[in-house]
C-alpha atoms as a PDB file:
ATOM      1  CA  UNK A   1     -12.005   1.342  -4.547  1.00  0.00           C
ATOM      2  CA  UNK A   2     -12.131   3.857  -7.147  1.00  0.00           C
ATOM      3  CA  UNK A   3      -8.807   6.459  -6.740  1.00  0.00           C
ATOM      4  CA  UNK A   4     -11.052   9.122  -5.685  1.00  0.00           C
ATOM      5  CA  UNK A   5     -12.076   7.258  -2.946  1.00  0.00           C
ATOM      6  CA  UNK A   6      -8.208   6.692  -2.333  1.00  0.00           C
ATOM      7  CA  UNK A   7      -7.095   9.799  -2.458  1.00  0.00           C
ATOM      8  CA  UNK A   8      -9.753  11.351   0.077  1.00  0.00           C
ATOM      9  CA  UNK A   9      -9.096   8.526   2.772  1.00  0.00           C
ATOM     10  CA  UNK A  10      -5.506   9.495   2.151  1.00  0.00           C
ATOM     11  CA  UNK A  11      -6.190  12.982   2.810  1.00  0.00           C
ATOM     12  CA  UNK A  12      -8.525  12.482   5.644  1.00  0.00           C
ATOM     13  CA  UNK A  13      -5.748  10.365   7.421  1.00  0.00           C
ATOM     14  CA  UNK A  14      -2.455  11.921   6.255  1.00  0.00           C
ATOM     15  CA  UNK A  15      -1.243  13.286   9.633  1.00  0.00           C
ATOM     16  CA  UNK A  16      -2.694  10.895  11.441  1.00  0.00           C
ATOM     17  CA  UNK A  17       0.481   8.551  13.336  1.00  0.00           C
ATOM     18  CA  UNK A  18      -2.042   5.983  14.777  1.00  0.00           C
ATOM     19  CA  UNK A  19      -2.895   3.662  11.596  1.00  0.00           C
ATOM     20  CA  UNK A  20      -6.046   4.909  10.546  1.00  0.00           C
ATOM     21  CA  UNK A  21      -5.143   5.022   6.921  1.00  0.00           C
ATOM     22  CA  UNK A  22      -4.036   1.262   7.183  1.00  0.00           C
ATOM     23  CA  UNK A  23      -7.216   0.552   9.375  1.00  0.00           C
ATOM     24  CA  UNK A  24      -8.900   2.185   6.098  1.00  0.00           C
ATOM     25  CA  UNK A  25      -7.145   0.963   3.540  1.00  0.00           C
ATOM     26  CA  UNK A  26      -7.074  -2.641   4.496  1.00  0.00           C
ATOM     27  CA  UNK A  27     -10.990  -3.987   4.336  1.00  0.00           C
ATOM     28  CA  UNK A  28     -10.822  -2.747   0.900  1.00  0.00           C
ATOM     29  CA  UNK A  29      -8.006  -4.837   0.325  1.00  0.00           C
ATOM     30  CA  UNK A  30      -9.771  -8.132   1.566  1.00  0.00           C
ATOM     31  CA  UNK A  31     -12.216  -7.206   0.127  1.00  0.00           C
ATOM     32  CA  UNK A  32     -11.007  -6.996  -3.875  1.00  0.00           C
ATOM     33  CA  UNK A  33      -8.948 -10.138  -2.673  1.00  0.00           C
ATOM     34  CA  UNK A  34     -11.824 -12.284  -1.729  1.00  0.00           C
ATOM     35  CA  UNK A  35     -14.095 -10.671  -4.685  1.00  0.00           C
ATOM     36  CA  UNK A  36     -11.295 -11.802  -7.137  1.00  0.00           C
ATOM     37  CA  UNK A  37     -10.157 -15.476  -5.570  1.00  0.00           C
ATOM     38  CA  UNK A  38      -7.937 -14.421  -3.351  1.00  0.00           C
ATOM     39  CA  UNK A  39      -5.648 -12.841  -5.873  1.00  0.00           C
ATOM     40  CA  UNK A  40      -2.964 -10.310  -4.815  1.00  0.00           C
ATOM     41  CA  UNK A  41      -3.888  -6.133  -5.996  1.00  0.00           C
ATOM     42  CA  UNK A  42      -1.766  -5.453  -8.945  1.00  0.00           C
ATOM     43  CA  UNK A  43       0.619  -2.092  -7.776  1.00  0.00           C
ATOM     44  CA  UNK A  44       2.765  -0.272  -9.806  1.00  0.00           C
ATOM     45  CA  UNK A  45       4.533   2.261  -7.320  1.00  0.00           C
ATOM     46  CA  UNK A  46       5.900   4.873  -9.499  1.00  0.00           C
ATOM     47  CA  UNK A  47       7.914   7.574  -8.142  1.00  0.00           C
ATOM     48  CA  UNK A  48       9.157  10.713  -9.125  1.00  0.00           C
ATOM     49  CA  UNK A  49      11.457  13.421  -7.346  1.00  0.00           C
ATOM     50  CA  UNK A  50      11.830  11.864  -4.361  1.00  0.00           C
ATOM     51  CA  UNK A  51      14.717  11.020  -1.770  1.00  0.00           C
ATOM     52  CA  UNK A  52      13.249   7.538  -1.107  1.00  0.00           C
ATOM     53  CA  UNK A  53      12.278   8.427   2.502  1.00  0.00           C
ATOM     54  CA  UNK A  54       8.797   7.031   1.562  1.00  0.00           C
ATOM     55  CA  UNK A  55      10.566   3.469   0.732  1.00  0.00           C
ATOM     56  CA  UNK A  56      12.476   3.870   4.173  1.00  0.00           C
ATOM     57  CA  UNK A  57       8.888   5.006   5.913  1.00  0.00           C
ATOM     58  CA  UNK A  58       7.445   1.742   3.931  1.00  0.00           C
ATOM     59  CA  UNK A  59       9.807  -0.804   4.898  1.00  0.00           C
ATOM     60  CA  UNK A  60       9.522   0.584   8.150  1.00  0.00           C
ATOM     61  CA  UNK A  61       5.931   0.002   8.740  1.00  0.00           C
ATOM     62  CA  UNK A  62       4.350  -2.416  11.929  1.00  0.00           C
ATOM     63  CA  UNK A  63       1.107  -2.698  10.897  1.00  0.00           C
ATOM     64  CA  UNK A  64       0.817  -4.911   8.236  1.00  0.00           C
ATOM     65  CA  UNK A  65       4.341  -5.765   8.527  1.00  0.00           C
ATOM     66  CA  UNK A  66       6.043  -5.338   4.648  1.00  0.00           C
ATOM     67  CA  UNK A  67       6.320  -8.851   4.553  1.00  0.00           C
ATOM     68  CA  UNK A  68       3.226  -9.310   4.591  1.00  0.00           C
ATOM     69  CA  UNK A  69       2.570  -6.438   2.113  1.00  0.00           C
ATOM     70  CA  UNK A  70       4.428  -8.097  -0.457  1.00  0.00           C
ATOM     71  CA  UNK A  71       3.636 -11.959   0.562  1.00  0.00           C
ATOM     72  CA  UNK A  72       0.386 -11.873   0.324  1.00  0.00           C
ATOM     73  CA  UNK A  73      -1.751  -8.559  -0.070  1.00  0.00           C
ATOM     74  CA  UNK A  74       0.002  -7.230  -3.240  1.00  0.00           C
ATOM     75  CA  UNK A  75       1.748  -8.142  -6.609  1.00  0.00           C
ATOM     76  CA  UNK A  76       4.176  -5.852  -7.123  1.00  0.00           C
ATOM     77  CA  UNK A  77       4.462  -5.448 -10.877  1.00  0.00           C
ATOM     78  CA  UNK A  78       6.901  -2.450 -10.929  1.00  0.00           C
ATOM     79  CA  UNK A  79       9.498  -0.648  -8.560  1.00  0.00           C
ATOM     80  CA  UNK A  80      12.229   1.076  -9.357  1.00  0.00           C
ATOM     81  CA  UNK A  81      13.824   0.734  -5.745  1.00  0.00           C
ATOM     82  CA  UNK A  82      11.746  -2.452  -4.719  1.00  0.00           C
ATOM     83  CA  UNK A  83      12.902  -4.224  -8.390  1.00  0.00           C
ATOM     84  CA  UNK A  84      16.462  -3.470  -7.274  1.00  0.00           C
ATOM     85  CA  UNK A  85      16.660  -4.752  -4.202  1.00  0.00           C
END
């Protein structure tokens, strides 16, 4: 998915509360995972000036669980709060 494609899904479903973004997000996922072997997507969350309510929103999330997140949809190559913990 190129990141303009990204960025408009995550526009299109930012105040949505019923998992539409994950609903959107996730297809694309599987999708680079099965075009690539099953690998996990490569992530580097940066962050800026924030008060790590997004990590707490994260960790937080039902649907995928984080486990799962990190287990087997992504490869988390850099976190500043994730590396830490």
């Amino acid at each position: 998915m190129k990141h303009e494609d990204f960025f408009t899904l995550c526009r299109k479903y930012s105040s949505s509360l019923d998992g539409k973004l994950s609903r959107a997000i996730l297809p694309e996922i599987q999708r680079y995972r099965t075009d690539h072997q099953g690998q996990k997507l490569p992530v580097i969350w940066i962050e800026t000036n924030d008060s790590g309510d997004n990590n707490i929103s994260f960790l937080n999330t039902s649907a995928p669980y984080v486990g799962r997140v990190f287990g087997e949809m992504i490869d988390l190559l850099y976190s500043n709060t994730f590396m830490a913990a």
